[in-house]
C-alpha atoms as a PDB file:
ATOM      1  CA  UNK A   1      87.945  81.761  87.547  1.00  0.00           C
ATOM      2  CA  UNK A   2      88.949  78.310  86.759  1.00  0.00           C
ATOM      3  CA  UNK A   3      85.739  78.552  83.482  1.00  0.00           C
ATOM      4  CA  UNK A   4      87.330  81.856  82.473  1.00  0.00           C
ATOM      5  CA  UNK A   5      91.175  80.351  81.975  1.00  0.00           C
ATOM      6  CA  UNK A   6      89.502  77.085  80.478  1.00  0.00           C
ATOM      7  CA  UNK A   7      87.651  79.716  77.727  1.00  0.00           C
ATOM      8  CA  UNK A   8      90.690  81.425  77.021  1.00  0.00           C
ATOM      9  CA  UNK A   9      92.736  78.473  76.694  1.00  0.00           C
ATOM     10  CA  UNK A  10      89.987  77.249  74.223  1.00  0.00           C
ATOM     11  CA  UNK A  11      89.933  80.157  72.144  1.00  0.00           C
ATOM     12  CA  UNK A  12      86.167  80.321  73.226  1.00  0.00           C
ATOM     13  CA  UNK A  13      86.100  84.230  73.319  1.00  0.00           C
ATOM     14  CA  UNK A  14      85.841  86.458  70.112  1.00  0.00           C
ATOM     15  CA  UNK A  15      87.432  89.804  70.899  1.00  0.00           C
ATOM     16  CA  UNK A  16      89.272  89.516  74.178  1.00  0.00           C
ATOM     17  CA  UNK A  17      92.078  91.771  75.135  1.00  0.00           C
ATOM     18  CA  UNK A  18      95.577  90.542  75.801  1.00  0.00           C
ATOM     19  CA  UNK A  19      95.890  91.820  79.204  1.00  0.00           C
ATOM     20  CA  UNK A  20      92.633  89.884  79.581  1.00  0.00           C
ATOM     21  CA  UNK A  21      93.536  87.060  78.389  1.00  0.00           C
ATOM     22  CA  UNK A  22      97.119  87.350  80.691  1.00  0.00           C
ATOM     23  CA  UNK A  23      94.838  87.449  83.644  1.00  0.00           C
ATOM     24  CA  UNK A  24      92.876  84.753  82.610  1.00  0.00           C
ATOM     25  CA  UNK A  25      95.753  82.645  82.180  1.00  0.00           C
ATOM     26  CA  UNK A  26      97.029  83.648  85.752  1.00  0.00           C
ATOM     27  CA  UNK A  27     101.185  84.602  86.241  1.00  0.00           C
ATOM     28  CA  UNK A  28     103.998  82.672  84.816  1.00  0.00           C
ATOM     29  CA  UNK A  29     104.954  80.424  87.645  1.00  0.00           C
ATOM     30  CA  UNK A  30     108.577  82.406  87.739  1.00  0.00           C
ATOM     31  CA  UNK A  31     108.093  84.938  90.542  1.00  0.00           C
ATOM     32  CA  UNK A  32     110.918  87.507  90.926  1.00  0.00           C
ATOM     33  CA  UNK A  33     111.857  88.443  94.351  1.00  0.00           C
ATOM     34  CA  UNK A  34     113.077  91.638  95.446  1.00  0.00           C
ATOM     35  CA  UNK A  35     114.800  93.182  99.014  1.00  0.00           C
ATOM     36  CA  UNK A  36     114.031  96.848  98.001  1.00  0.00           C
ATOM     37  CA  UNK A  37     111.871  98.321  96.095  1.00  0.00           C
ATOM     38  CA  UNK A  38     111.557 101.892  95.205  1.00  0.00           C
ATOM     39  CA  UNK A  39     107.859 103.435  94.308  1.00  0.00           C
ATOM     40  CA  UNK A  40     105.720 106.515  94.754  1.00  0.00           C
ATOM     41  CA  UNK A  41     108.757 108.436  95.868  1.00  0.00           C
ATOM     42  CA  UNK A  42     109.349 105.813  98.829  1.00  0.00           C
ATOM     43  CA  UNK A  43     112.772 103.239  99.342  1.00  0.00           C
ATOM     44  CA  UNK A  44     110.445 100.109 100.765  1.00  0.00           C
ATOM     45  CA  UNK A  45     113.184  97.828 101.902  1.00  0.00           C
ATOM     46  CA  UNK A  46     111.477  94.272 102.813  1.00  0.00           C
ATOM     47  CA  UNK A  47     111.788  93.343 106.933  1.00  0.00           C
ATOM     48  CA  UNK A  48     115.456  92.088 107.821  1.00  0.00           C
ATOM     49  CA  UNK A  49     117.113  94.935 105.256  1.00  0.00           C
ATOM     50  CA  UNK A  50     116.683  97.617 107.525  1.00  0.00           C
ATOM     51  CA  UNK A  51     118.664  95.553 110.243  1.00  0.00           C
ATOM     52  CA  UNK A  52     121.484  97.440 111.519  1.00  0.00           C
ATOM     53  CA  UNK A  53     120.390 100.853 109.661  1.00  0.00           C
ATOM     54  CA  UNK A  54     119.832 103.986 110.897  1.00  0.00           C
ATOM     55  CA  UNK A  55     116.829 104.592 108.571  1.00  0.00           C
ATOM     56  CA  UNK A  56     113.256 102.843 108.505  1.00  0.00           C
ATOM     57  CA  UNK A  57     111.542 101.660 105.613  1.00  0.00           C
ATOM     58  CA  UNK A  58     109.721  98.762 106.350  1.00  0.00           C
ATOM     59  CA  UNK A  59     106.696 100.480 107.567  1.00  0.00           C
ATOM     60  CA  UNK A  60     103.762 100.664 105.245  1.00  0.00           C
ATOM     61  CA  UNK A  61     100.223 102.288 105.021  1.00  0.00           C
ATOM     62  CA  UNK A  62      97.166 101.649 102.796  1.00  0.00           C
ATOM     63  CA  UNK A  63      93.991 103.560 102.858  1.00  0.00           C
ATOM     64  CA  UNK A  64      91.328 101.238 101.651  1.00  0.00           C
ATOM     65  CA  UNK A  65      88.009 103.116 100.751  1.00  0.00           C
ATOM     66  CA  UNK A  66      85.248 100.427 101.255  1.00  0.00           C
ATOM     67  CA  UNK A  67      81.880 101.588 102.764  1.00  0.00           C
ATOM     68  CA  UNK A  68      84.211 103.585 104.966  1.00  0.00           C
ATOM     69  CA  UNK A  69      87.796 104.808 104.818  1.00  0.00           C
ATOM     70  CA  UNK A  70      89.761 101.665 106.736  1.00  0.00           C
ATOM     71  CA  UNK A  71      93.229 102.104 107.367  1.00  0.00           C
ATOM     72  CA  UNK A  72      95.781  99.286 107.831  1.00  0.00           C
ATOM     73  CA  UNK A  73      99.432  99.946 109.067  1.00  0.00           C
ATOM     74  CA  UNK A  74     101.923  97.154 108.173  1.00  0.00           C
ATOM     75  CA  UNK A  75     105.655  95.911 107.889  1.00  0.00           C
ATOM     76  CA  UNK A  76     106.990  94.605 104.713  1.00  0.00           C
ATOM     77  CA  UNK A  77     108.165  91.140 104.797  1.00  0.00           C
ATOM     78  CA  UNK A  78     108.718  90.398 100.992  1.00  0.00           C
ATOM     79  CA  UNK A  79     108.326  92.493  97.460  1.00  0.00           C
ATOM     80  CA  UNK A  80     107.424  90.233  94.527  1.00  0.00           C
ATOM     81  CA  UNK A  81     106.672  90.636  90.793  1.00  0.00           C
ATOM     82  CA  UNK A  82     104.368  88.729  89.224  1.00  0.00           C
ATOM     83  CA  UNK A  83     105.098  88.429  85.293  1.00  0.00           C
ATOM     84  CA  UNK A  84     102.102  87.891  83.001  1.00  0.00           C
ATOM     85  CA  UNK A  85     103.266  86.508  79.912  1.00  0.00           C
ATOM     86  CA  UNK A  86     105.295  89.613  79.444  1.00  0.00           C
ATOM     87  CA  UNK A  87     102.383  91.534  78.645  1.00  0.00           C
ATOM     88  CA  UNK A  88     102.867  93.369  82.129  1.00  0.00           C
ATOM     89  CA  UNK A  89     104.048  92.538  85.609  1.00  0.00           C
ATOM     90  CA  UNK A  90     102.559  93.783  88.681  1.00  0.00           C
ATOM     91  CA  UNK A  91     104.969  94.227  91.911  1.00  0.00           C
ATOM     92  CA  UNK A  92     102.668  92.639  95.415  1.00  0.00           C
ATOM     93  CA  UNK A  93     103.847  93.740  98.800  1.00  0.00           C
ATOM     94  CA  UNK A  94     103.645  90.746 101.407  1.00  0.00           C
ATOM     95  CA  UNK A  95     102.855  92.844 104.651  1.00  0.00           C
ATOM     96  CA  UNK A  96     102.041  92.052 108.464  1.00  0.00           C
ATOM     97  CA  UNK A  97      99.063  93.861 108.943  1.00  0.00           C
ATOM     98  CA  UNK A  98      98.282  95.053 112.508  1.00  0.00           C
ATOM     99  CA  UNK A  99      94.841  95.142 113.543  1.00  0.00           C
ATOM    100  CA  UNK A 100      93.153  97.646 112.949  1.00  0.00           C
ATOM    101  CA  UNK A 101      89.520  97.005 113.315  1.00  0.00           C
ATOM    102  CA  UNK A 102      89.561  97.421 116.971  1.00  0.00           C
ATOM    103  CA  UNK A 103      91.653  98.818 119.871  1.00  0.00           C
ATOM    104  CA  UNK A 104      93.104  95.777 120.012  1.00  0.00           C
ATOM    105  CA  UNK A 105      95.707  96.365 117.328  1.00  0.00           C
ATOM    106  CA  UNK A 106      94.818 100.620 116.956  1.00  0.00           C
ATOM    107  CA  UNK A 107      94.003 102.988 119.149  1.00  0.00           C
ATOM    108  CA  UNK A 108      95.164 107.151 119.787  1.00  0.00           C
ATOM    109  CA  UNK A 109      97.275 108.355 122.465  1.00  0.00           C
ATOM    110  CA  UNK A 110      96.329 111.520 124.879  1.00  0.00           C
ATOM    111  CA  UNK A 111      98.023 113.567 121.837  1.00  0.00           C
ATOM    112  CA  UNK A 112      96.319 112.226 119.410  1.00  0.00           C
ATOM    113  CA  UNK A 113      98.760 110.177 117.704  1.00  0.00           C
ATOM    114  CA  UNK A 114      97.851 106.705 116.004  1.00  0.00           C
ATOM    115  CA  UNK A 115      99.533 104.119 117.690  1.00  0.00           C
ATOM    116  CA  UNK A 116      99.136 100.012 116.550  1.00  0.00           C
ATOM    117  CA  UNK A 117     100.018  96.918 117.755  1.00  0.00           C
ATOM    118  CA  UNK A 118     102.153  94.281 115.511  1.00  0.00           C
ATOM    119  CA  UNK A 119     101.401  91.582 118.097  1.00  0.00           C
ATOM    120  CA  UNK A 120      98.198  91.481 117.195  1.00  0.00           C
ATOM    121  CA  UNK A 121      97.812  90.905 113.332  1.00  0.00           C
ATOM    122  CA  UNK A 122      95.424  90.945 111.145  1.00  0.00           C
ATOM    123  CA  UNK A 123      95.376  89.141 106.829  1.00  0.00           C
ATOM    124  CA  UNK A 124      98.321  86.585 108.754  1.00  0.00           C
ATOM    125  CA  UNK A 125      97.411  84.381 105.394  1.00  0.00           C
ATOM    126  CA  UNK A 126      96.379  81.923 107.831  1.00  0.00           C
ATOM    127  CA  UNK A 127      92.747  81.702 106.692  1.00  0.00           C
ATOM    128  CA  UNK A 128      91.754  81.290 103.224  1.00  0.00           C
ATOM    129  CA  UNK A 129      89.896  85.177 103.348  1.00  0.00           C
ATOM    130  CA  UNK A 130      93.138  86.107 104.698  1.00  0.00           C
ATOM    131  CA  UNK A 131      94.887  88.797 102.036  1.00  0.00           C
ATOM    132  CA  UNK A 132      98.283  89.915 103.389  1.00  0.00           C
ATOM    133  CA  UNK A 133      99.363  91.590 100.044  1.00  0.00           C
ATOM    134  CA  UNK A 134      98.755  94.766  98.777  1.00  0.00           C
ATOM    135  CA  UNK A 135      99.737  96.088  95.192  1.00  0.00           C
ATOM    136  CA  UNK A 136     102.869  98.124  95.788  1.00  0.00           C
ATOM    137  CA  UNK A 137     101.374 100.847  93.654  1.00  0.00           C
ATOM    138  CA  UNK A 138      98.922 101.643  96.658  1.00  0.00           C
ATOM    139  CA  UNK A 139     101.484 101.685  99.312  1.00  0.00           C
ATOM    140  CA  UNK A 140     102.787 105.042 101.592  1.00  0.00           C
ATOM    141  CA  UNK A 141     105.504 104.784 103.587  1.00  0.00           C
ATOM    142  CA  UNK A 142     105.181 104.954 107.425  1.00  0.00           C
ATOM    143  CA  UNK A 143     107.895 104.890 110.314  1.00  0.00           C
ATOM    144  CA  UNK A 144     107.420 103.005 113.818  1.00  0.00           C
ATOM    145  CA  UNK A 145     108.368 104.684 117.019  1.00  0.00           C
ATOM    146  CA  UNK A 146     108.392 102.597 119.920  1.00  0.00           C
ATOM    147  CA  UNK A 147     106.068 103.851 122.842  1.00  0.00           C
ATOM    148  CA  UNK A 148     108.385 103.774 125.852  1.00  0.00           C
ATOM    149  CA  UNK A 149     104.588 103.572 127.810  1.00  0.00           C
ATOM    150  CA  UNK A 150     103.115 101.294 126.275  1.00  0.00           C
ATOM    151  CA  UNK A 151     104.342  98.374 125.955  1.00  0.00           C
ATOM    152  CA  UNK A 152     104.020  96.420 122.157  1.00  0.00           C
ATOM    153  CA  UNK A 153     102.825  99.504 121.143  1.00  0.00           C
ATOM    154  CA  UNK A 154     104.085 101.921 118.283  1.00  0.00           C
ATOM    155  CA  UNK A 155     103.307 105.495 117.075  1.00  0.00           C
ATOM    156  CA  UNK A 156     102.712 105.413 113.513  1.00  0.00           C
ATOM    157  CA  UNK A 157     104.704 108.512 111.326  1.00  0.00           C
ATOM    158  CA  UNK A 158     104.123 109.059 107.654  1.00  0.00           C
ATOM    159  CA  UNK A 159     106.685 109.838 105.750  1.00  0.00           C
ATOM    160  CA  UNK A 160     106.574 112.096 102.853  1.00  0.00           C
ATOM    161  CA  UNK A 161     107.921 110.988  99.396  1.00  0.00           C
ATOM    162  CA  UNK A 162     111.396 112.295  98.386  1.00  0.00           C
ATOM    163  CA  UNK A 163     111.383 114.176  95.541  1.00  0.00           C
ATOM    164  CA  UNK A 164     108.365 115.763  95.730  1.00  0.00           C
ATOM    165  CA  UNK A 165     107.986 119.591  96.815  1.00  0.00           C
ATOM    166  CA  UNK A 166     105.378 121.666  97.399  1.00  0.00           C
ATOM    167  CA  UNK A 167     105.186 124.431  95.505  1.00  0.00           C
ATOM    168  CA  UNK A 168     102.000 126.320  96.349  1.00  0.00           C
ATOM    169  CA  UNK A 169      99.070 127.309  94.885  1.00  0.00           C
ATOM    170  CA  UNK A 170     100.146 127.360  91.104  1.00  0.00           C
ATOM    171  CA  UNK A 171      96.675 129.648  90.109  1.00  0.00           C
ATOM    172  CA  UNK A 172      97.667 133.282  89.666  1.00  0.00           C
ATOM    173  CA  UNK A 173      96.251 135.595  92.284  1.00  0.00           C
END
């Protein structure tokens, strides 16, 4: 992208949108940090706030449709906001990713619960194809329960958004 930002930076395209041009330019190297975060009807509270509490709200779930449906179940670590030019921001959720590409890191139980692994991760931001953010805007909330079984292992538990009720089929009958 490094020929796109030189272009912009040059003037060298007729017609180009601001919030083009913003992501051309990349973010403003200011990045605001943030413990909580409240989205989509979900408290996310980054891993360390929840310390101590009696609720959960570290756990987070992102249905990615590729080729297939892939699911990845995650903890927050850290909620930042990127600011471009103050044209817009957009809010990235730093996650550990558990993996789920194999029964290594997911698997089902007898009952048919999902169950992961956090001690084996996957996106660690190790490797450079590593991605271990998602855009906050994506995320659902999930809750951990330890498997007293299973060692390392943890049944997953959406959580519906607060706020939000169902109120039935609105069509009249």
């Amino acid at each position: 992208l490094k020929w796109l930002k030189d272009r912009v930076e040059k003037n060298d395209v007729e017609g180009l949108s601001d919030d083009i041009r913003c992501l051309a330019l990349g973010p403003s190297e200011k990045v605001v940090k943030y413990s909580s975060y409240n989205i989509n009807g979900y408290k996310f509270r980054a891993s360390g706030r929840d310390d101590g509490l009696k609720t959960q709200n570290i756990g987070v779930y992102v249905n990615a449709n590729m080729v297939r449906d892939i699911a990845y179940y995650g903890k927050l670590v850290e909620v930042i906001e990127l600011n471009y030019y103050e044209t817009f921001r957009i809010v990235l959720f730093k996650c550990k990713w558990a993996d789920s590409r194999s029964s290594r890191g997911y698997k089902h139980d007898v009952y048919g619960h999902n169950m992961v692994n956090f001690d084996r991760l996957l996106h660690t931001g190790d490797e450079e194809e590593d991605e271990p953010y998602v855009l906050a805007s994506q995320a659902k909330m999930m809750y951990y329960v330890e498997d007293p079984c299973e060692q390392g292992w943890n049944i997953s538990v959406h959580v519906q958004p607060r706020d939000l009720y169902d109120m039935g089929d609105s069509s009249p009958s």
